[in-house]
N, C-alpha and C. Protein backbone atom coordinates (compact mmCIF):
# COMPACT_ATOMS: atom_id res chain seq x y z
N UNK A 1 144.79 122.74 96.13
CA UNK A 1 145.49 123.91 96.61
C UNK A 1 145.82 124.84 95.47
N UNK A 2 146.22 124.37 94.53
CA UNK A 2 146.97 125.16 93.23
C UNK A 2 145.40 125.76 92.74
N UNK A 3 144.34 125.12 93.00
CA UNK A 3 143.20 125.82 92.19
C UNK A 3 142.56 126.86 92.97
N UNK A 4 142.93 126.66 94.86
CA UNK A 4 142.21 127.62 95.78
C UNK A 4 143.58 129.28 95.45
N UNK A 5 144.40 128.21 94.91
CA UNK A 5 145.60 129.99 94.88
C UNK A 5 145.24 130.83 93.58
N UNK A 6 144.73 129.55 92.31
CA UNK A 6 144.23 130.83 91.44
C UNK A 6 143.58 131.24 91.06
N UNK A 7 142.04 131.02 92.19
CA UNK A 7 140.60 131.59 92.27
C UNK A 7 141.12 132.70 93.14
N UNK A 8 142.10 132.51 94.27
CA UNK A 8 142.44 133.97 95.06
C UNK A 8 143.04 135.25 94.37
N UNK A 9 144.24 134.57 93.30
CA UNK A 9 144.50 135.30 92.89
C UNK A 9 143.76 136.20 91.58
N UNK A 10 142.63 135.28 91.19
CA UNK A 10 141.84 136.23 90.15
C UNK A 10 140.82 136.85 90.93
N UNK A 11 140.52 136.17 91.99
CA UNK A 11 139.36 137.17 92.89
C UNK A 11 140.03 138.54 93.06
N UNK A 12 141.33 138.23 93.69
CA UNK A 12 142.29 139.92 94.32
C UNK A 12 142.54 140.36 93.10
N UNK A 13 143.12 140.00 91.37
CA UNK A 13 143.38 140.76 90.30
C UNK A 13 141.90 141.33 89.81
N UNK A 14 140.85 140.74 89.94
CA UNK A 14 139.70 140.97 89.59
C UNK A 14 139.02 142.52 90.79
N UNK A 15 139.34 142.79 91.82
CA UNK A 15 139.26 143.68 93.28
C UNK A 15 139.47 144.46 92.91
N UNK A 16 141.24 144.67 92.85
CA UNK A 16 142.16 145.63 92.26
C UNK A 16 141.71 146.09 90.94
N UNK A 17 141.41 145.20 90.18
CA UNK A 17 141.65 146.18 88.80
C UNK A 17 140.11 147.47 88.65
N UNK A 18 139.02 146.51 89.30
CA UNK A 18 137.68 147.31 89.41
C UNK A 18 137.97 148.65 89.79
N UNK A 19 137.32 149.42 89.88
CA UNK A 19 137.36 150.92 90.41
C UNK A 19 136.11 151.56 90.58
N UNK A 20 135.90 152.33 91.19
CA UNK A 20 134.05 152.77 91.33
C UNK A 20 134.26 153.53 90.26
N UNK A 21 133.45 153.49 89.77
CA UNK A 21 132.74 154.21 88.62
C UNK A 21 131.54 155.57 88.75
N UNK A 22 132.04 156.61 89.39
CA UNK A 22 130.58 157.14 89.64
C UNK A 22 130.55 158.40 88.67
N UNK A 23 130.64 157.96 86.92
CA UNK A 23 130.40 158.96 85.70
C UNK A 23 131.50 160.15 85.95
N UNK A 24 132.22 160.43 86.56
CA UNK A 24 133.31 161.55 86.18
C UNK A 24 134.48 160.64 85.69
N UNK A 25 135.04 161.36 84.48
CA UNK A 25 136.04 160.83 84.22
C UNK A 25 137.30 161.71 84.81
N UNK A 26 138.31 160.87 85.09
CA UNK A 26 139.55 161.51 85.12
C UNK A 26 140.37 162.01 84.22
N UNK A 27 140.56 162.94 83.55
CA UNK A 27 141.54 163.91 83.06
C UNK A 27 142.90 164.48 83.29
N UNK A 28 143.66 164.25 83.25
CA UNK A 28 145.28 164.53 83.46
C UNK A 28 145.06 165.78 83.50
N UNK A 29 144.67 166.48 82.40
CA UNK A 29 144.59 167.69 81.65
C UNK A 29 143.52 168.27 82.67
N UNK A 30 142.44 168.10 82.95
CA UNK A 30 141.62 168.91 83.78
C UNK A 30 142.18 169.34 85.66
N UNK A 31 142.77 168.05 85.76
CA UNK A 31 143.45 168.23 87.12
C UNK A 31 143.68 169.49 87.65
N UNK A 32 143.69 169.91 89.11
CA UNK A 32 144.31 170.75 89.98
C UNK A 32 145.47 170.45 89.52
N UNK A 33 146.41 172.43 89.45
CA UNK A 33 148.05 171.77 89.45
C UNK A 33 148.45 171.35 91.24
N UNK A 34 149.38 170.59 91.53
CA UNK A 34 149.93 170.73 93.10
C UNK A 34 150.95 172.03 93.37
N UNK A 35 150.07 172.74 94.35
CA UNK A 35 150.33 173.90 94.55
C UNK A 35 151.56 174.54 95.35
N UNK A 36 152.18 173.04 95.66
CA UNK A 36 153.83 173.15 96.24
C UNK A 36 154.60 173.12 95.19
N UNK A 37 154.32 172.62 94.07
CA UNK A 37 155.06 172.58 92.86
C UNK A 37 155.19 173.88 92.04
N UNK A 38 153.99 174.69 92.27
CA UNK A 38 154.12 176.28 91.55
C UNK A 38 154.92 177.18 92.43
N UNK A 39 156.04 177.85 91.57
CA UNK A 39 156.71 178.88 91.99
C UNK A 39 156.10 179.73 92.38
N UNK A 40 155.10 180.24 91.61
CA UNK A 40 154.27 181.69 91.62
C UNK A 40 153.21 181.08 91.65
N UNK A 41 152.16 182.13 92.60
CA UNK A 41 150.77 181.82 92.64
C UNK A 41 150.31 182.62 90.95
N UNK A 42 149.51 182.31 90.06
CA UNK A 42 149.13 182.96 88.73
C UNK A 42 148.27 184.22 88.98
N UNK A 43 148.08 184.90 89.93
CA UNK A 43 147.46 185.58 90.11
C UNK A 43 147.83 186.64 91.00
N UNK A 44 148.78 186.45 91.57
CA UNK A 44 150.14 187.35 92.71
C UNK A 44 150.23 188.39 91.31
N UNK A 45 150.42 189.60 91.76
CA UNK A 45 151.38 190.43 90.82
C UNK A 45 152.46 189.98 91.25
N UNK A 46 153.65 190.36 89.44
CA UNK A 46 155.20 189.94 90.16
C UNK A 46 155.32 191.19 90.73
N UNK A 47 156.84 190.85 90.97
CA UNK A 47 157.10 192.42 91.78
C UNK A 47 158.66 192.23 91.28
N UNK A 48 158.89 191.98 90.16
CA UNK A 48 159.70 191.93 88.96
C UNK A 48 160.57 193.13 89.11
N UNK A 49 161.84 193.79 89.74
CA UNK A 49 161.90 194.75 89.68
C UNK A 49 162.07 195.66 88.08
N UNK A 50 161.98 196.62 88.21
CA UNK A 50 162.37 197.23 86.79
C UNK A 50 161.90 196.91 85.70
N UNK A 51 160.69 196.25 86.03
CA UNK A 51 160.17 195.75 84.44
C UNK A 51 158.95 196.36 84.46
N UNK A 52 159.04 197.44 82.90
CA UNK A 52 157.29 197.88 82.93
C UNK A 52 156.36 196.70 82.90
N UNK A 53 155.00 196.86 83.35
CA UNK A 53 153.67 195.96 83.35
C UNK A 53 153.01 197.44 82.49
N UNK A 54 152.68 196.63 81.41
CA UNK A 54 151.24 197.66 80.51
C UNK A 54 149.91 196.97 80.75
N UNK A 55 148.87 197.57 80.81
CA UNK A 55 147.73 197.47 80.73
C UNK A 55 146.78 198.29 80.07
N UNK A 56 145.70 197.75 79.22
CA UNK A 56 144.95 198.59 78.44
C UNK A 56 143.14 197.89 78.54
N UNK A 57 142.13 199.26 78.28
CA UNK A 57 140.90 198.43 78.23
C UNK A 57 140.05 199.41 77.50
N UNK A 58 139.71 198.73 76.31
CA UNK A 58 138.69 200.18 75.40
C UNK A 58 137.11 199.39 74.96
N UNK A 59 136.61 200.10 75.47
CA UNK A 59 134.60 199.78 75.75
C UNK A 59 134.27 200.79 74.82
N UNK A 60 134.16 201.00 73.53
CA UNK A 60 133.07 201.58 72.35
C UNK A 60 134.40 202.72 72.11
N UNK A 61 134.05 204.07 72.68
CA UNK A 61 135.15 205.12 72.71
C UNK A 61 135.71 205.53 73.57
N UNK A 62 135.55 204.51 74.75
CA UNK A 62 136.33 205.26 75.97
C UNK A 62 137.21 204.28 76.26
N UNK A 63 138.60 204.48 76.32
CA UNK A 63 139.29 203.86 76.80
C UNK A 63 140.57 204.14 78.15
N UNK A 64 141.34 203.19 78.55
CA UNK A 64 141.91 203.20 79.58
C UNK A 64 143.47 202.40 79.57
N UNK A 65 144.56 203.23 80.26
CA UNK A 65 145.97 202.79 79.99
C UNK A 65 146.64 202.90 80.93
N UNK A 66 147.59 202.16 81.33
CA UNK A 66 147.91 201.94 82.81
C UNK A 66 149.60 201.56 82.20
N UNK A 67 150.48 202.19 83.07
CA UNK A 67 151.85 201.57 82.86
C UNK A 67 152.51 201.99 83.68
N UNK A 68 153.33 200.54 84.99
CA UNK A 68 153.56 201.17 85.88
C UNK A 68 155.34 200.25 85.74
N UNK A 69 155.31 200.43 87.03
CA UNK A 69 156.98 199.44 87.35
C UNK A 69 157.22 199.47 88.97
N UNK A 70 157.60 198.48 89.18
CA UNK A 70 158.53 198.19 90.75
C UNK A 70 159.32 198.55 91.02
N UNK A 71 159.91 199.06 91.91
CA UNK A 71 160.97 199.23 92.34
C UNK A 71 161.22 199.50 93.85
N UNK A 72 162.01 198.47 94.51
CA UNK A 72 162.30 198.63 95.84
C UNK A 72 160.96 198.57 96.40
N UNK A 73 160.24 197.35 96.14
CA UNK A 73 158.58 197.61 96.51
C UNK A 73 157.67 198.72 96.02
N UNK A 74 158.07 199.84 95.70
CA UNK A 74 156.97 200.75 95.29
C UNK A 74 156.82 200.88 94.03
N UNK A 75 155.17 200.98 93.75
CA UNK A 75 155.18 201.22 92.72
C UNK A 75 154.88 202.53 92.03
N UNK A 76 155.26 202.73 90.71
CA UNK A 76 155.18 203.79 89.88
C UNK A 76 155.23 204.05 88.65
N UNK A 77 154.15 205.08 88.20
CA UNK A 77 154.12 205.08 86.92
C UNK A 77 152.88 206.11 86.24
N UNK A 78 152.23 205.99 84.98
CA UNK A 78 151.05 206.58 84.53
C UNK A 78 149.85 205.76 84.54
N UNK A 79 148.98 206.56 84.55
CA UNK A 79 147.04 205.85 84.41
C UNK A 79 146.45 207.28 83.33
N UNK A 80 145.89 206.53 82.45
CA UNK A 80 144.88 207.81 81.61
C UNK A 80 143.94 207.55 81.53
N UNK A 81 142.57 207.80 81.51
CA UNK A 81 141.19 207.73 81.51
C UNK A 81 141.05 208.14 80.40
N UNK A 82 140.65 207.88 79.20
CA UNK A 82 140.54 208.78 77.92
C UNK A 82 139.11 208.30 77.57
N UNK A 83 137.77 209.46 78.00
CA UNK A 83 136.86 208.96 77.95
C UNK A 83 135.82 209.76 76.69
N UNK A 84 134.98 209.66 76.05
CA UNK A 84 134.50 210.18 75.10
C UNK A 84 133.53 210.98 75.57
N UNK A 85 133.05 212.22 75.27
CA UNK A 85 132.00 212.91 75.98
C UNK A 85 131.42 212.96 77.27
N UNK A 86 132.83 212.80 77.90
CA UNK A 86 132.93 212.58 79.77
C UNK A 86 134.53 213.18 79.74
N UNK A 87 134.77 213.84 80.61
CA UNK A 87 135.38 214.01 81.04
C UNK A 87 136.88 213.25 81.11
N UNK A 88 137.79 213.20 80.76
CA UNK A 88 139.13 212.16 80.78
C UNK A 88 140.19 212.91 81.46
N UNK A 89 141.07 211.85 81.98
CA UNK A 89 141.83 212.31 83.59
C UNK A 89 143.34 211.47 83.01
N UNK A 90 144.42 212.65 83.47
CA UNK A 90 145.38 211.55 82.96
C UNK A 90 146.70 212.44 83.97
N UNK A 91 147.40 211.00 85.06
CA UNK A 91 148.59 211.51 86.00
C UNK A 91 149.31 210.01 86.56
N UNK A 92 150.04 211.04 87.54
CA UNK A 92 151.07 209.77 87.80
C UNK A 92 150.22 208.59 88.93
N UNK A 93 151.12 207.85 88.83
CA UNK A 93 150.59 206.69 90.11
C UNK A 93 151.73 206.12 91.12
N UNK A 94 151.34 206.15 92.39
CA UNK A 94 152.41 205.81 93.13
C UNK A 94 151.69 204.65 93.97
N UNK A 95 152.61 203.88 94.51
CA UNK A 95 151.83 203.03 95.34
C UNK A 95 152.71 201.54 95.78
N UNK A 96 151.74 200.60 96.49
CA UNK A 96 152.67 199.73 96.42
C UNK A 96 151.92 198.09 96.42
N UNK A 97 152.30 197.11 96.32
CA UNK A 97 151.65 195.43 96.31
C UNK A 97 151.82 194.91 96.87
N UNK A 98 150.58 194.29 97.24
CA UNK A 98 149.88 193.43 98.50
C UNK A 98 149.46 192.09 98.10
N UNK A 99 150.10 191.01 97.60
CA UNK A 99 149.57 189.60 97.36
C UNK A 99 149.18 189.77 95.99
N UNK A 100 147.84 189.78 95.56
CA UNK A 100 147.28 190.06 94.18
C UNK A 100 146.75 191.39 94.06
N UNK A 101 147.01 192.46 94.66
CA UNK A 101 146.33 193.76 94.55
C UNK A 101 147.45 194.58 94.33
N UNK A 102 147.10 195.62 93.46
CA UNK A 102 147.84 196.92 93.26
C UNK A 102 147.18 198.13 94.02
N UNK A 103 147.76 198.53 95.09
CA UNK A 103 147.48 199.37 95.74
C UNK A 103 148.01 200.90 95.52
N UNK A 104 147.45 202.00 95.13
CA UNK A 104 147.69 203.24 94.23
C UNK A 104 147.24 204.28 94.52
N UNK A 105 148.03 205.53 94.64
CA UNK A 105 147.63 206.55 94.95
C UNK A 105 147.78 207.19 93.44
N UNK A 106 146.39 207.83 92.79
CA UNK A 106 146.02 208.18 91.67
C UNK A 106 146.18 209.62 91.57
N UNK A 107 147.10 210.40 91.20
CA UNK A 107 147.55 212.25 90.91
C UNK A 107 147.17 212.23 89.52
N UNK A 108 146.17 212.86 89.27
CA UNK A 108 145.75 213.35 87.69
C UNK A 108 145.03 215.33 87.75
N UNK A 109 145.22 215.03 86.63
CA UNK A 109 144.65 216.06 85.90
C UNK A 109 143.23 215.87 85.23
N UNK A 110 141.98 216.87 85.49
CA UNK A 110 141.26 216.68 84.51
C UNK A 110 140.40 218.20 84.95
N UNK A 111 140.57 218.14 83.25
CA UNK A 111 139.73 219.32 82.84
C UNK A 111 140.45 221.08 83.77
N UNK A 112 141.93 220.88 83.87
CA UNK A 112 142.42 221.75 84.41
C UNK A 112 142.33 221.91 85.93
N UNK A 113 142.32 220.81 86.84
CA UNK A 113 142.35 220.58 87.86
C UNK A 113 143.24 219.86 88.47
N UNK A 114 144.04 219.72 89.62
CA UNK A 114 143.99 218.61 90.18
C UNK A 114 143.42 217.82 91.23
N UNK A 115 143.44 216.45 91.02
CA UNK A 115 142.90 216.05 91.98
C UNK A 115 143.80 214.50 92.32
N UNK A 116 143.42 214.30 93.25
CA UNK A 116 144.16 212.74 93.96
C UNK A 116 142.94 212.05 94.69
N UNK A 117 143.14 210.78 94.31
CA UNK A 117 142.49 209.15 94.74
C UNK A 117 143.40 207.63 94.58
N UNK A 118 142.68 207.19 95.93
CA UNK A 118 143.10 206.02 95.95
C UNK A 118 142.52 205.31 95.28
N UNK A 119 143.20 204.21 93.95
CA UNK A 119 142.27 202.71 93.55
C UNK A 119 143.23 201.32 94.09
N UNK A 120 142.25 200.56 93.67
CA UNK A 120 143.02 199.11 94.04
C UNK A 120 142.94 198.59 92.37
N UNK A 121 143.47 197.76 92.20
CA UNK A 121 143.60 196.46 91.12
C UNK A 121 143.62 195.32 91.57
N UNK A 122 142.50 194.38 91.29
CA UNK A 122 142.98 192.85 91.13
C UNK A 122 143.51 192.76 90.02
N UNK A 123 145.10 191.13 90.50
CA UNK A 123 145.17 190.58 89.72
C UNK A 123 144.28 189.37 89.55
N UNK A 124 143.91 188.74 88.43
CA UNK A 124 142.92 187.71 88.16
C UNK A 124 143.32 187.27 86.95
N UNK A 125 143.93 186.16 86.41
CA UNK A 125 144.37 185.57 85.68
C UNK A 125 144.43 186.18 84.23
N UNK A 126 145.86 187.00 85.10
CA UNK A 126 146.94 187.80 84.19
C UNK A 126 145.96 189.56 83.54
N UNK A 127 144.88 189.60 83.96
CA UNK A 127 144.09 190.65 83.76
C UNK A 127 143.86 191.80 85.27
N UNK A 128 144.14 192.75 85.24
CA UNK A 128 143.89 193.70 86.11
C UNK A 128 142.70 193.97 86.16
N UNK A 129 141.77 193.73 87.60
CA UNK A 129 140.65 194.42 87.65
C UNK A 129 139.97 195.54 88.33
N UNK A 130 139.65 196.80 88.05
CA UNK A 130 139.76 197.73 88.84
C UNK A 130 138.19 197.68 89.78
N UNK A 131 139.07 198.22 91.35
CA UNK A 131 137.97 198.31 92.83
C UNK A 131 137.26 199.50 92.27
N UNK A 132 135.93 199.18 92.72
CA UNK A 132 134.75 200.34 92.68
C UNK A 132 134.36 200.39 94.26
N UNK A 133 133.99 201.52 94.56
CA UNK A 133 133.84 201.37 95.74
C UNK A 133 133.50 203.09 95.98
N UNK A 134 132.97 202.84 97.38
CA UNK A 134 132.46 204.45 97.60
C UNK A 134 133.60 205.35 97.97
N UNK A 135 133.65 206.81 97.91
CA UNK A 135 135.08 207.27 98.37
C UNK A 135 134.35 208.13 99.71
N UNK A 136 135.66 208.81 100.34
CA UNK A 136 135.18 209.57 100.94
C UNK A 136 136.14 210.67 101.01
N UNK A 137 136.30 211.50 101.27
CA UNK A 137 137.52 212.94 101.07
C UNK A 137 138.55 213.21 102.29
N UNK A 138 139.75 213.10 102.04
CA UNK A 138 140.31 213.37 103.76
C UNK A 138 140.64 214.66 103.38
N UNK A 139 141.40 214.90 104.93
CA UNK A 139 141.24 216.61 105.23
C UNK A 139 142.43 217.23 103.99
N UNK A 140 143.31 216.57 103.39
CA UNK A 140 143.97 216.90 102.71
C UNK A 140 143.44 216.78 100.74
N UNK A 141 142.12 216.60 101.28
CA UNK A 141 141.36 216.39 99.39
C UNK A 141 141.53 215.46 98.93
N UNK A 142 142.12 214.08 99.42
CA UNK A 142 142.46 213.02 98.56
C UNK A 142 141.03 211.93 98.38
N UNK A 143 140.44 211.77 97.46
CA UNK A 143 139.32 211.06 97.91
C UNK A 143 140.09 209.09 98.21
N UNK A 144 139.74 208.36 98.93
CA UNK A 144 139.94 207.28 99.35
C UNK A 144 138.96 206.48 99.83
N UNK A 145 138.82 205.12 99.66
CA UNK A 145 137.75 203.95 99.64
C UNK A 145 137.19 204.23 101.04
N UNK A 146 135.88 204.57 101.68
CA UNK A 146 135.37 203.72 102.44
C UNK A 146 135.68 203.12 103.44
N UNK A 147 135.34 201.69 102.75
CA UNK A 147 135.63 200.86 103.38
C UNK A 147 136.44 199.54 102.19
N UNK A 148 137.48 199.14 102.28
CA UNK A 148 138.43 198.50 101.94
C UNK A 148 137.66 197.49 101.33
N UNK A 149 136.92 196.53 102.42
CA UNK A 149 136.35 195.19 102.44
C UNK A 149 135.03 195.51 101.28
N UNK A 150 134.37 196.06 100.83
CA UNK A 150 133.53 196.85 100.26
C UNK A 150 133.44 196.91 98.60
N UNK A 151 135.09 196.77 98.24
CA UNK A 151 135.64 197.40 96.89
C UNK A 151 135.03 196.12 96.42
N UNK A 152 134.20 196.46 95.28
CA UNK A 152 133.68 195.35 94.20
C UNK A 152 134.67 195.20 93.17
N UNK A 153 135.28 194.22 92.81
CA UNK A 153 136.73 194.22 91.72
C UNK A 153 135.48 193.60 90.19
N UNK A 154 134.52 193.46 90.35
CA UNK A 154 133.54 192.58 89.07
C UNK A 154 132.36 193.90 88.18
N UNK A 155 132.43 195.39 89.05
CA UNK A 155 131.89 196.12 88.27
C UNK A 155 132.97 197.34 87.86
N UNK A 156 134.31 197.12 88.00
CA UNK A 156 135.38 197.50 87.28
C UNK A 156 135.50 197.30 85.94
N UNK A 157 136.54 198.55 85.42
CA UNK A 157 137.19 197.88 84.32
C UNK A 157 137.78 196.83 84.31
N UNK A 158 138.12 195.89 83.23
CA UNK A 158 138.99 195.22 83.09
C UNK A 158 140.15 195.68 82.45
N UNK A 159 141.18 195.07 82.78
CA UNK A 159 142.79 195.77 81.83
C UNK A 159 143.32 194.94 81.53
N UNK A 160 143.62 194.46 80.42
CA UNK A 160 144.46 193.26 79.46
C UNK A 160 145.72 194.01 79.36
N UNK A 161 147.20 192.93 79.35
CA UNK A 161 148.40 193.22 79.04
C UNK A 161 148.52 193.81 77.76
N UNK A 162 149.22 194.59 77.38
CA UNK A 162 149.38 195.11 76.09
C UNK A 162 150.50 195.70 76.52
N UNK A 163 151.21 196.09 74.88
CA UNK A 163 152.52 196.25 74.89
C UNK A 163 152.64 197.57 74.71
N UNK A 164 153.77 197.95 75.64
CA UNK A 164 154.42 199.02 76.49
C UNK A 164 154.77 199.75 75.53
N UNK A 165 154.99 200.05 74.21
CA UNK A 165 155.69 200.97 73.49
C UNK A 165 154.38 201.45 73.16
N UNK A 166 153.31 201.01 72.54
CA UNK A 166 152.08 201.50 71.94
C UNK A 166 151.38 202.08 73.60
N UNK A 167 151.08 201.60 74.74
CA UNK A 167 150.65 202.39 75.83
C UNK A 167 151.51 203.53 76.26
N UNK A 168 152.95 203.64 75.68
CA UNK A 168 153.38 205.09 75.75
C UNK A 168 153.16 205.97 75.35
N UNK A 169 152.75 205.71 73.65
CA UNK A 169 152.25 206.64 73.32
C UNK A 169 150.80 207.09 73.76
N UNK A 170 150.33 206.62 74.17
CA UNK A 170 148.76 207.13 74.52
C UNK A 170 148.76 207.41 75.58
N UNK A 171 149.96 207.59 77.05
CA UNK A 171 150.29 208.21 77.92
C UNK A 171 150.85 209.36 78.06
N UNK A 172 151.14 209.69 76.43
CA UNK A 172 151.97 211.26 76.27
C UNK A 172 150.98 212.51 76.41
């Protein structure tokens, strides 16, 4: 009896300790986080009241500056286009946030004009990415997307955080 209990018990410690093996290792570190445990989704804009968000993105000589803020849900603030041997556009932004999108009504200036458009922004891990998309003109001149579902956020700029005192000045 004493020898059938501790062939059972090394058969069952021998069961247990095995594990399938099928070449992935487990990683602590690589893991999914559990997504009841995150406060914030990483990719939600906050909606932080009163706190500027800067954004900046410069490709050879053309670059781009964004600095807005929350408040009471809406948002507001500046966008400049500062583009090199093209044309550059620089006004206010009003608008408001939808999950991970910045939704914006674009008032600029360029080249002694005005004009108004709607853009979107993804957020995407902590980087703003701007909707491309076709426009079309309403009766009041504002050009606006299309079609919503449409907006490509991957042949946008990108906009990295950068700090708010240096994007002021290049909003003046």
């Amino acid at each position: 009896m004493k020898k059938s209990f501790l062939i059972l018990s090394g058969t069952l410690f021998l069961i247990t300790s095995c594990s399938k093996n099928d070449g992935k290792q487990t990683n602590v570190e690589n893991r999914k986080p559990d997504t009841l445990a995150i406060a914030e989704d990483p990719n939600q804009i906050s909606e932080n009241e009163n706190v500027e968000n800067c954004y900046m993105n410069v490709i050879g000589k053309d670059s781009m500056f964004l600095s807005y803020k929350i408040a009471n849900g809406n948002v507001s603030g500046k966008l400049k286009y500062k583009n090199f041997e093209k044309d550059s556009s620089s006004g206010d932004i009003s608008g408001t946030v939808s999950g991970d999108t910045l939704k914006i009504n674009y008032k600029f200036s360029s080249e002694g004009s005005m004009s108004e458009r709607e853009i979107y922004f993804l957020q995407d891990s902590g980087v703003l990415l701007e909707g491309i998309g076709k426009y079309a003109e309403t009766s009041t001149n504002k050009a606006v997307y299309e079609s919503t579902k449409s907006i490509n956020f991957t042949k946008g700029q990108r906009l990295n955080p950068a700090d708010c005192k240096m994007i002021s000045e290049k909003l003046k």
